[in-house]
C-alpha atoms as a PDB file:
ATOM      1  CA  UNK A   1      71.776 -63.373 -48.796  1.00  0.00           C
ATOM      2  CA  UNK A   2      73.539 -61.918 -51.729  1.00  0.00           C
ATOM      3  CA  UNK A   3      76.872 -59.761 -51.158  1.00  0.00           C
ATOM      4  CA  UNK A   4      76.883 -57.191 -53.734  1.00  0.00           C
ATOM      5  CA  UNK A   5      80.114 -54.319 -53.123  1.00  0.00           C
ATOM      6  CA  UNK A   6      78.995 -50.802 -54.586  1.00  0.00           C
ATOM      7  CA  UNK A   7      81.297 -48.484 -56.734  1.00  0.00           C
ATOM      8  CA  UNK A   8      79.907 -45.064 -57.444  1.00  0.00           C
ATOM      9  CA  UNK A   9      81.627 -43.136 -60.438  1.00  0.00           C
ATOM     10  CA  UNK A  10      82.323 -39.112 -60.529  1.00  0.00           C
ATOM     11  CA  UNK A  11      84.412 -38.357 -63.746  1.00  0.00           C
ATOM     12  CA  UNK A  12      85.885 -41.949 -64.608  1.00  0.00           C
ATOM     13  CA  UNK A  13      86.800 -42.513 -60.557  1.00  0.00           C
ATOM     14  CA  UNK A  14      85.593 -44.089 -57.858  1.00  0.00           C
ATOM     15  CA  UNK A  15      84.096 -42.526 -55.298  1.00  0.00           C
ATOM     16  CA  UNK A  16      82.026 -41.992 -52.083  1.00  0.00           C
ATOM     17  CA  UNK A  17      79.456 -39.427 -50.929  1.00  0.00           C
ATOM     18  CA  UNK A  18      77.514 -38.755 -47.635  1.00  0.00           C
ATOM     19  CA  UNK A  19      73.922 -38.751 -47.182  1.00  0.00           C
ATOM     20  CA  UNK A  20      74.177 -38.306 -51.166  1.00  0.00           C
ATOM     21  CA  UNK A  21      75.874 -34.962 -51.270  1.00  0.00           C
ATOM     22  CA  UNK A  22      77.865 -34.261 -53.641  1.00  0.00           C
ATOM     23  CA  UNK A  23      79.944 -31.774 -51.775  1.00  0.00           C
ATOM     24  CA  UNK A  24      81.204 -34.557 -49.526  1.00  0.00           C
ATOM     25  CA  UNK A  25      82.895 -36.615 -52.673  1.00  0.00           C
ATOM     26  CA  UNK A  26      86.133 -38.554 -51.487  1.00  0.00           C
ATOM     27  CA  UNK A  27      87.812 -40.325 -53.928  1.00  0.00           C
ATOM     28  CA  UNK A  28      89.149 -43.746 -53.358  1.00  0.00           C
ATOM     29  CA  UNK A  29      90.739 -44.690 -56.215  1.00  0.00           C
ATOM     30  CA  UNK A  30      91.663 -43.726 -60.208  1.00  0.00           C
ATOM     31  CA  UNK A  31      90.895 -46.835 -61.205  1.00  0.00           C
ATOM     32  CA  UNK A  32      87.139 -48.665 -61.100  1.00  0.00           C
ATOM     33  CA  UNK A  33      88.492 -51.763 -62.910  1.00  0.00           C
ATOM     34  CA  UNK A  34      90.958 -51.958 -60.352  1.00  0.00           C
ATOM     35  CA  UNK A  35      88.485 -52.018 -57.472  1.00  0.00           C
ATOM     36  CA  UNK A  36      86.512 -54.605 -59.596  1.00  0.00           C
ATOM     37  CA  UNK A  37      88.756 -56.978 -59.703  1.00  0.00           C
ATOM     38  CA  UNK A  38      89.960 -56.942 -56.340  1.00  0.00           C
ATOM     39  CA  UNK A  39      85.878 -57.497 -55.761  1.00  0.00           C
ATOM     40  CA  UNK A  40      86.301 -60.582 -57.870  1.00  0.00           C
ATOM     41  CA  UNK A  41      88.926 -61.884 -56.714  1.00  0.00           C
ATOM     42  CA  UNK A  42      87.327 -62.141 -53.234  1.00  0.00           C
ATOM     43  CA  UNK A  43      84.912 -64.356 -54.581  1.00  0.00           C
ATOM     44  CA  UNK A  44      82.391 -61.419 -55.355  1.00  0.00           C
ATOM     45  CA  UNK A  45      79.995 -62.241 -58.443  1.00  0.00           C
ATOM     46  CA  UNK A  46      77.446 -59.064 -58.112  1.00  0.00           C
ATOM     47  CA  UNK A  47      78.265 -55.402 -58.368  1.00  0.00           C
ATOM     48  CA  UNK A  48      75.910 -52.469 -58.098  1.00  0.00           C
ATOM     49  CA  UNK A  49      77.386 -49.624 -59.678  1.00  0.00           C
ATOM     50  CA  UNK A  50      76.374 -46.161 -59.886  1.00  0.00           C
ATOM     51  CA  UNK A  51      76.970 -43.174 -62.280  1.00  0.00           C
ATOM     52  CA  UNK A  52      76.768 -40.209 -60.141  1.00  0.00           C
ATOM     53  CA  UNK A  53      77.249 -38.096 -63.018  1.00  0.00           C
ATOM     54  CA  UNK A  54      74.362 -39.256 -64.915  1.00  0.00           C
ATOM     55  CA  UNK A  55      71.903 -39.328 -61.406  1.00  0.00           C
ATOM     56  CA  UNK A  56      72.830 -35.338 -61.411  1.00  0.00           C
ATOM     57  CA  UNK A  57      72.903 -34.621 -65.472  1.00  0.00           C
ATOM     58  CA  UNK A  58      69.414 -37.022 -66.086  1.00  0.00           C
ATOM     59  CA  UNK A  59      70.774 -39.279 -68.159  1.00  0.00           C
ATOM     60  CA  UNK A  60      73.439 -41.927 -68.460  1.00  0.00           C
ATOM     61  CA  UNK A  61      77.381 -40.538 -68.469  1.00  0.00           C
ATOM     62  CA  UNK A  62      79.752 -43.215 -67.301  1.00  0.00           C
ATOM     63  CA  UNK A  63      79.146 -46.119 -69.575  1.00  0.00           C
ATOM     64  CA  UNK A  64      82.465 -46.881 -70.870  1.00  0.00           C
ATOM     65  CA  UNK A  65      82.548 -47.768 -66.966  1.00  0.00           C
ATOM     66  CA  UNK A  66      80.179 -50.378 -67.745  1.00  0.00           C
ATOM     67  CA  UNK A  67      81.812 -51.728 -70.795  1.00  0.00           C
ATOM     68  CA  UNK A  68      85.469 -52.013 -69.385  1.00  0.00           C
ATOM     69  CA  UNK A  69      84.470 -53.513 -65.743  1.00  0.00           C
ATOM     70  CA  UNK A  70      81.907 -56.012 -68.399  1.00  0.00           C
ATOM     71  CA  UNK A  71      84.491 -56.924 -70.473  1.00  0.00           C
ATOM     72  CA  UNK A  72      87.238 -57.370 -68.046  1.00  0.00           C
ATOM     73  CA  UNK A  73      85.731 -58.991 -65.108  1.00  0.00           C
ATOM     74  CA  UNK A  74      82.880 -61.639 -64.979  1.00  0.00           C
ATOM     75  CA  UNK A  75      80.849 -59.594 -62.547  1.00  0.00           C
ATOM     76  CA  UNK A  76      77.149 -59.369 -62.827  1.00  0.00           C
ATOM     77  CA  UNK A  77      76.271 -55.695 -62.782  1.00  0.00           C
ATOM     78  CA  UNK A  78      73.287 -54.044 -61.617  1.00  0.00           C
ATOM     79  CA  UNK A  79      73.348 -50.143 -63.156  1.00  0.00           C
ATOM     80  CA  UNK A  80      71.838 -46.995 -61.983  1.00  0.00           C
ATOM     81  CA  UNK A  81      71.937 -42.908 -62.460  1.00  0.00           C
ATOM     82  CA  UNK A  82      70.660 -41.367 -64.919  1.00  0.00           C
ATOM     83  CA  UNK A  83      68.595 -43.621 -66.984  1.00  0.00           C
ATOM     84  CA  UNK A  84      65.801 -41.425 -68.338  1.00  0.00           C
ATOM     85  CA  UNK A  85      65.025 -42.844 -71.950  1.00  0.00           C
ATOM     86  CA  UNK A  86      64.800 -45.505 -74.197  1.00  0.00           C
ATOM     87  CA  UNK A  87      68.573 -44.665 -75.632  1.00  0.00           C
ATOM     88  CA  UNK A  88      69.785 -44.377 -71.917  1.00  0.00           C
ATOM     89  CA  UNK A  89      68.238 -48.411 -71.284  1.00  0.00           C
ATOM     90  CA  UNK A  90      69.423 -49.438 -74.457  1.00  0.00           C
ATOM     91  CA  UNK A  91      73.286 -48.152 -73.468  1.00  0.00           C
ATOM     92  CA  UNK A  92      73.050 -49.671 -70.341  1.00  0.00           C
ATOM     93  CA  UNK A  93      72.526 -52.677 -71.388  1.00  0.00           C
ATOM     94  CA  UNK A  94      74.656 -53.091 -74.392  1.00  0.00           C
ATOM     95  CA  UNK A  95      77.702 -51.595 -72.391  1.00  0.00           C
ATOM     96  CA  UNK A  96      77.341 -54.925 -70.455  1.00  0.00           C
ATOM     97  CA  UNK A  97      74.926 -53.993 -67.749  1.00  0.00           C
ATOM     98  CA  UNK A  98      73.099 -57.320 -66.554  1.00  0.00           C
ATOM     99  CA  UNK A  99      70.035 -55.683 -64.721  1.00  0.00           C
ATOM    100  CA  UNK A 100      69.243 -51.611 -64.436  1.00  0.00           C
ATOM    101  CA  UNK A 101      67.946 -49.784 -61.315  1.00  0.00           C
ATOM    102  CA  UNK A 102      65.149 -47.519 -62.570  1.00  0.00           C
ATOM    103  CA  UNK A 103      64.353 -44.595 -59.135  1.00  0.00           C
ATOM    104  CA  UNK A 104      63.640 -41.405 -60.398  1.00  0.00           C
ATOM    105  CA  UNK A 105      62.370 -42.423 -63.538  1.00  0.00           C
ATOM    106  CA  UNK A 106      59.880 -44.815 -61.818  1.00  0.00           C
ATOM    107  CA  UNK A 107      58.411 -41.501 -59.921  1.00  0.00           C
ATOM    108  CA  UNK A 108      58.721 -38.908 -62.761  1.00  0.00           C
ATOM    109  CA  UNK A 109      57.654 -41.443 -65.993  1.00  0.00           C
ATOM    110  CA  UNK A 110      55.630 -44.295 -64.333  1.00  0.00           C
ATOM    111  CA  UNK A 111      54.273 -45.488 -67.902  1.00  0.00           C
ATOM    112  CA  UNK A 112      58.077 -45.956 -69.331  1.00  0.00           C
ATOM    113  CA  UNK A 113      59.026 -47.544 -66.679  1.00  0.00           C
ATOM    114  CA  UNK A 114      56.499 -49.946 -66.510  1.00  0.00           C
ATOM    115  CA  UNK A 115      57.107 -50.346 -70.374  1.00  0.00           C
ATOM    116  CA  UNK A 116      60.677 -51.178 -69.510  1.00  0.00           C
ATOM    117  CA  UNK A 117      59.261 -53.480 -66.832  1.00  0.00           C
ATOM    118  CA  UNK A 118      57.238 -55.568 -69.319  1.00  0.00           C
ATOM    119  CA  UNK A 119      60.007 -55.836 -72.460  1.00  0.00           C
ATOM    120  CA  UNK A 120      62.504 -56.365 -70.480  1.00  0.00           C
ATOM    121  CA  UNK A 121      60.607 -58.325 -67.646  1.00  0.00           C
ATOM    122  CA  UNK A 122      61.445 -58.304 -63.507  1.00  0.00           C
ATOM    123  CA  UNK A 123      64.840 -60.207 -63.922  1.00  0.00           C
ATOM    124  CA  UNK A 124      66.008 -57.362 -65.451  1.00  0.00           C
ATOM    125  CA  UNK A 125      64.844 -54.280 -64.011  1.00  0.00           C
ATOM    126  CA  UNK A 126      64.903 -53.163 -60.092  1.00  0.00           C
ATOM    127  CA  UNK A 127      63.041 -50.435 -58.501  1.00  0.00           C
ATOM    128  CA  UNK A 128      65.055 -48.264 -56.699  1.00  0.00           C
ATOM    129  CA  UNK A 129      63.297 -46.695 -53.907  1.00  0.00           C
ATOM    130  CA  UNK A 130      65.652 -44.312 -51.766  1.00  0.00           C
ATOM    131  CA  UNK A 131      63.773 -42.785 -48.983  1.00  0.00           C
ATOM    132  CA  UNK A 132      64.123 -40.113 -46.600  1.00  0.00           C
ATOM    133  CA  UNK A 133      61.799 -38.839 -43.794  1.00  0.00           C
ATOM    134  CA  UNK A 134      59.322 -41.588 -45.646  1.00  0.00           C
ATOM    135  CA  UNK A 135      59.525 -40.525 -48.855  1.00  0.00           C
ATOM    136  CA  UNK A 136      61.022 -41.330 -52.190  1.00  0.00           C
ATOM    137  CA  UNK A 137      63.518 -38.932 -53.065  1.00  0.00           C
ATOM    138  CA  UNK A 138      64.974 -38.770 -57.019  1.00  0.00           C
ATOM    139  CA  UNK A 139      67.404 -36.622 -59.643  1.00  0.00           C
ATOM    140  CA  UNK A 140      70.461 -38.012 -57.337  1.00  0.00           C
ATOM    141  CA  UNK A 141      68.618 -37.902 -53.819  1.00  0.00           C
ATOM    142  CA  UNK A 142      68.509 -34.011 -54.805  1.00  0.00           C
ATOM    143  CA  UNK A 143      64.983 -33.756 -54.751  1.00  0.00           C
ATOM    144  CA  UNK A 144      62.083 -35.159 -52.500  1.00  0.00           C
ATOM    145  CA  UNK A 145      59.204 -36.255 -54.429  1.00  0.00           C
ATOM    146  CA  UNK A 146      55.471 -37.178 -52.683  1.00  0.00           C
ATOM    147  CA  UNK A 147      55.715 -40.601 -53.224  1.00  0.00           C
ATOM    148  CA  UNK A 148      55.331 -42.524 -49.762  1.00  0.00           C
ATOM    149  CA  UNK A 149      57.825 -45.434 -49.484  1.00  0.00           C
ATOM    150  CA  UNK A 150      55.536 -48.739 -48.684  1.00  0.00           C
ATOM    151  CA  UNK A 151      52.561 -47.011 -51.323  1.00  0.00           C
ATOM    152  CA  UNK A 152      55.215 -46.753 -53.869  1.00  0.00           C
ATOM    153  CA  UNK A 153      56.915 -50.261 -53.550  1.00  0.00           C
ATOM    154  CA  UNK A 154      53.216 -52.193 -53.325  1.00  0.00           C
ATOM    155  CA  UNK A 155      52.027 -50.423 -56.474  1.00  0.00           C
ATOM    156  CA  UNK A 156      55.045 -51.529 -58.155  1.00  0.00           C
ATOM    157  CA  UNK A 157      54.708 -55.042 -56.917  1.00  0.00           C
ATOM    158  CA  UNK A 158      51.300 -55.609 -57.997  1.00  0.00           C
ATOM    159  CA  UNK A 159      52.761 -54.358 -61.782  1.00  0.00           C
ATOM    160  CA  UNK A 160      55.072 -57.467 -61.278  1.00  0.00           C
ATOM    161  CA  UNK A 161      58.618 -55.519 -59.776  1.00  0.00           C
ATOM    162  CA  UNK A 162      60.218 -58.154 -57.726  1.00  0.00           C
ATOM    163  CA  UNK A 163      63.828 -56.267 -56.909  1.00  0.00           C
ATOM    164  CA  UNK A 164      63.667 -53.050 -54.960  1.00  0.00           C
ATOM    165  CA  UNK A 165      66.836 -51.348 -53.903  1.00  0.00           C
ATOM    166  CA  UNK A 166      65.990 -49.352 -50.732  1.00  0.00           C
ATOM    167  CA  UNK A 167      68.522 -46.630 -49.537  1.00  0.00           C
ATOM    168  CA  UNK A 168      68.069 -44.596 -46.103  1.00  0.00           C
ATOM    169  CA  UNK A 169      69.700 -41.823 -46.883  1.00  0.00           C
ATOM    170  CA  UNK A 170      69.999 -40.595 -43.702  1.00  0.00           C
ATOM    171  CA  UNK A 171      72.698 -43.618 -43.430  1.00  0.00           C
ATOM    172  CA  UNK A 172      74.503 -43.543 -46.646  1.00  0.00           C
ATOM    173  CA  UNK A 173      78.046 -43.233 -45.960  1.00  0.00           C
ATOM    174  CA  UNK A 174      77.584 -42.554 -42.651  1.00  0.00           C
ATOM    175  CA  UNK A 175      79.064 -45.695 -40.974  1.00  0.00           C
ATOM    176  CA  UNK A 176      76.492 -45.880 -38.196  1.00  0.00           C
ATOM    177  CA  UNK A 177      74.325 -48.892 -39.143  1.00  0.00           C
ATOM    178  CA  UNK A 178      71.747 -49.249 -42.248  1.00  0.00           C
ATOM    179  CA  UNK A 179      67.699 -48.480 -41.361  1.00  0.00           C
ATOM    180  CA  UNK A 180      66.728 -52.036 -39.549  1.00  0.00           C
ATOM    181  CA  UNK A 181      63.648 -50.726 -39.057  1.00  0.00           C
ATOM    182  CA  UNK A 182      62.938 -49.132 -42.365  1.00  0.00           C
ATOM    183  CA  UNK A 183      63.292 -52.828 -44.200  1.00  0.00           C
ATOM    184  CA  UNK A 184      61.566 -54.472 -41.105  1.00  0.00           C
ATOM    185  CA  UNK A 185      58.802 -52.210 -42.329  1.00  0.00           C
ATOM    186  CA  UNK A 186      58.730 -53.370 -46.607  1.00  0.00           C
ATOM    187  CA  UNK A 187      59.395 -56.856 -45.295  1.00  0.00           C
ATOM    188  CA  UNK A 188      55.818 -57.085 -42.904  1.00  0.00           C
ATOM    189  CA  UNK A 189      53.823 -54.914 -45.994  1.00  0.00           C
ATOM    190  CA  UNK A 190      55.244 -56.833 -48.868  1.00  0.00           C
ATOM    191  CA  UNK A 191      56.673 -59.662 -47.682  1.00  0.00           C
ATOM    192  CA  UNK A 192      57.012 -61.467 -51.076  1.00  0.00           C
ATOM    193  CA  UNK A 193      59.537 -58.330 -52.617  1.00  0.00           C
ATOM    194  CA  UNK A 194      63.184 -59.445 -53.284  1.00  0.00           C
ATOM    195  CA  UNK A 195      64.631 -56.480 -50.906  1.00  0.00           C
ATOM    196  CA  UNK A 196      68.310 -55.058 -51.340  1.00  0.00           C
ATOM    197  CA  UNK A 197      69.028 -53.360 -48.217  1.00  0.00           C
ATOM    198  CA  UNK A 198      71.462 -50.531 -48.951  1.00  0.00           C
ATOM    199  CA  UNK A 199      73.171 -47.684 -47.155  1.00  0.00           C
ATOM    200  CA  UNK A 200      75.000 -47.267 -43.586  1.00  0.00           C
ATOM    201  CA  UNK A 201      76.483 -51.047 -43.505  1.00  0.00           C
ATOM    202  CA  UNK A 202      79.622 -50.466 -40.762  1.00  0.00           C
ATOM    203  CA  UNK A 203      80.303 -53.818 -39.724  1.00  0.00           C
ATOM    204  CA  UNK A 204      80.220 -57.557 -40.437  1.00  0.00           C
ATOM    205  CA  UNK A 205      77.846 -58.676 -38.294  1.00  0.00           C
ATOM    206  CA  UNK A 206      75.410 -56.195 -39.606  1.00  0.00           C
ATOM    207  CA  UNK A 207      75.055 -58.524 -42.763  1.00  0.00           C
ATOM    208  CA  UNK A 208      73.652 -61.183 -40.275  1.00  0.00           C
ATOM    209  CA  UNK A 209      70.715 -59.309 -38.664  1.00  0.00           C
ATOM    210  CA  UNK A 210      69.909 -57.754 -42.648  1.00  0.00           C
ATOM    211  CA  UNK A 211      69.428 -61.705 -43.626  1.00  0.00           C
ATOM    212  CA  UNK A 212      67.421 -62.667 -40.590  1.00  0.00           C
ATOM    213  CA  UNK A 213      65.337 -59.786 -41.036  1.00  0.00           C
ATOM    214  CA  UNK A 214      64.813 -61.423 -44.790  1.00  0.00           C
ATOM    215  CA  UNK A 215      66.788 -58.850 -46.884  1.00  0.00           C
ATOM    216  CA  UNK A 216      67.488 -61.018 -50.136  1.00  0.00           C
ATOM    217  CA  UNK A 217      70.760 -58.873 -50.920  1.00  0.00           C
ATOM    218  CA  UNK A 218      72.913 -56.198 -49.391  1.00  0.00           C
ATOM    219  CA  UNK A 219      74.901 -53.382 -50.737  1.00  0.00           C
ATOM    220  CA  UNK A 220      78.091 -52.612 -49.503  1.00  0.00           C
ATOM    221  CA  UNK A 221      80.035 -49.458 -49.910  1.00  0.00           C
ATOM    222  CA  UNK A 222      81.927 -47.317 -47.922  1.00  0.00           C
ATOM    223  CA  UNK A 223      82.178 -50.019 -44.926  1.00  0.00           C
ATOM    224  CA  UNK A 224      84.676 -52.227 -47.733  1.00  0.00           C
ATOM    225  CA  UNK A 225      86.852 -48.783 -49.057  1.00  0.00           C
ATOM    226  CA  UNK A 226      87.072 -47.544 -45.315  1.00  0.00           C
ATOM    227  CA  UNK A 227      88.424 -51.002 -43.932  1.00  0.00           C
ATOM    228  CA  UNK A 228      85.439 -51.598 -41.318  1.00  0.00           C
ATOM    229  CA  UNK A 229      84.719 -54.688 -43.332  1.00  0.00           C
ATOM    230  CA  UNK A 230      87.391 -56.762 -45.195  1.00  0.00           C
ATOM    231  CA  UNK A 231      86.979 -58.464 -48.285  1.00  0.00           C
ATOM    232  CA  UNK A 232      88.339 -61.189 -46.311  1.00  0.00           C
ATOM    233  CA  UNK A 233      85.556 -61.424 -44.200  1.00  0.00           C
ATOM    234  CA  UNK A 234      83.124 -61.267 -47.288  1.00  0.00           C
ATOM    235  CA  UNK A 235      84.816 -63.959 -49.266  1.00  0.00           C
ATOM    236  CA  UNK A 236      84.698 -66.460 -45.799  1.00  0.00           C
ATOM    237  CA  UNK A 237      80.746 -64.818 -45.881  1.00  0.00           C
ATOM    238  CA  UNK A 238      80.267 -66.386 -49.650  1.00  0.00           C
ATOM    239  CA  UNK A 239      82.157 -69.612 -49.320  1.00  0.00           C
ATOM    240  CA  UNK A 240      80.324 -70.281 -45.928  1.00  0.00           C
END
């Protein structure tokens, strides 16, 4: 199972929210690069980064993020927030971003994401699918949408998606254990989908039940910046 640490950006920094509100921003350091390379250093290859600006705004803000952390480290980024449009895909990508997590648009635009899907092809582009009370929420979690979580990821599938980022909310930066049950759930419906379990991850041996449940990644955030998991721990994790 893939270890991939998270950095979310507000305003150049790096930060954390809970449950996705914005009202609950901590900062945790100045510096993204900084965190980046610490990741690296561990051992880390993968890093899902996030431009809470552009989630909120609708389309992408924090992309000189994505060029200095491309250019600096030799971290494999996976973007999201805010990518709306052609031009927002197109910056992504040439700022250094090595795949791009489409959520909102995926509800709102189906057609241009599926567009994106077939240019760019399934390597490239991940579903994200955050969910709350079953249901797909977009524009930064700020919004619930009708889309039912299994419905949504199988009708992807069969278009050829084979990464899908799924977020409980209720658990996002909440310490207290990501949604077993939620990913026990995609993994029994669509057993073939490359999941990325993310949100609520408090302690090491979480990882170990999220890859015997079949999770083919894990996203890491708040567990790493609030010391309940050491990059210690992760590097012994990759090395084996």
């Amino acid at each position: 199972m893939r270890i991939i640490p998270a950095i979310d950006i507000i305003d150049g920094k790096c930060v954390r929210l809970s449950k996705g509100d914005y009202n609950t921003q901590k900062i945790y350091n100045e510096s993204p690069l900084e965190i980046a390379k610490a990741f690296e250093a561990h051992g880390l290859q993968y890093l899902h980064l996030v431009d809470l600006d552009g989630a909120k705004a609708g389309k992408i803000i924090n992309y000189k993020v994505i060029e200095l952390l491309s250019s600096q480290t030799d971290l494999k980024i996976d973007f999201g927030g805010g990518i709306k449009s052609d031009r927002d895909l197109k910056i992504a990508f040439e700022s250094g971003a090595s795949q791009i997590t489409g959520g909102s648009i995926a509800v709102k635009d189906r057609d241009l994401f599926l567009k994106w899907l077939n240019i760019y092809g399934p390597e490239k582009i991940i579903l994200g699918a955050d969910t709350q009370n079953g249901k797909i929420a977009v524009s930064g979690w700020q919004e619930q949408s009708k889309e039912l979580l299994l419905p949504f990821i199988k009708k992807y599938r069969e278009c050829g998606i084979e990464y899908v980022i799924c977020t409980d909310i209720t658990k996002d930066g909440m310490l207290q254990g990501p949604g077993f049950e939620i990913y026990k759930e995609i993994l029994y419906g669509i057993p073939e989908i490359k999941l990325i379990a993310s949100g609520g991850v408090s302690e090491f041996d979480e990882l170990q039940q999220l890859e015997s449940i079949g999770c083919e990644a894990v996203i890491i955030g708040k567990a790493i910046y609030e010391n309940k998991i050491s990059l210690k721990q992760l590097e012994k994790c990759i090395t084996g």
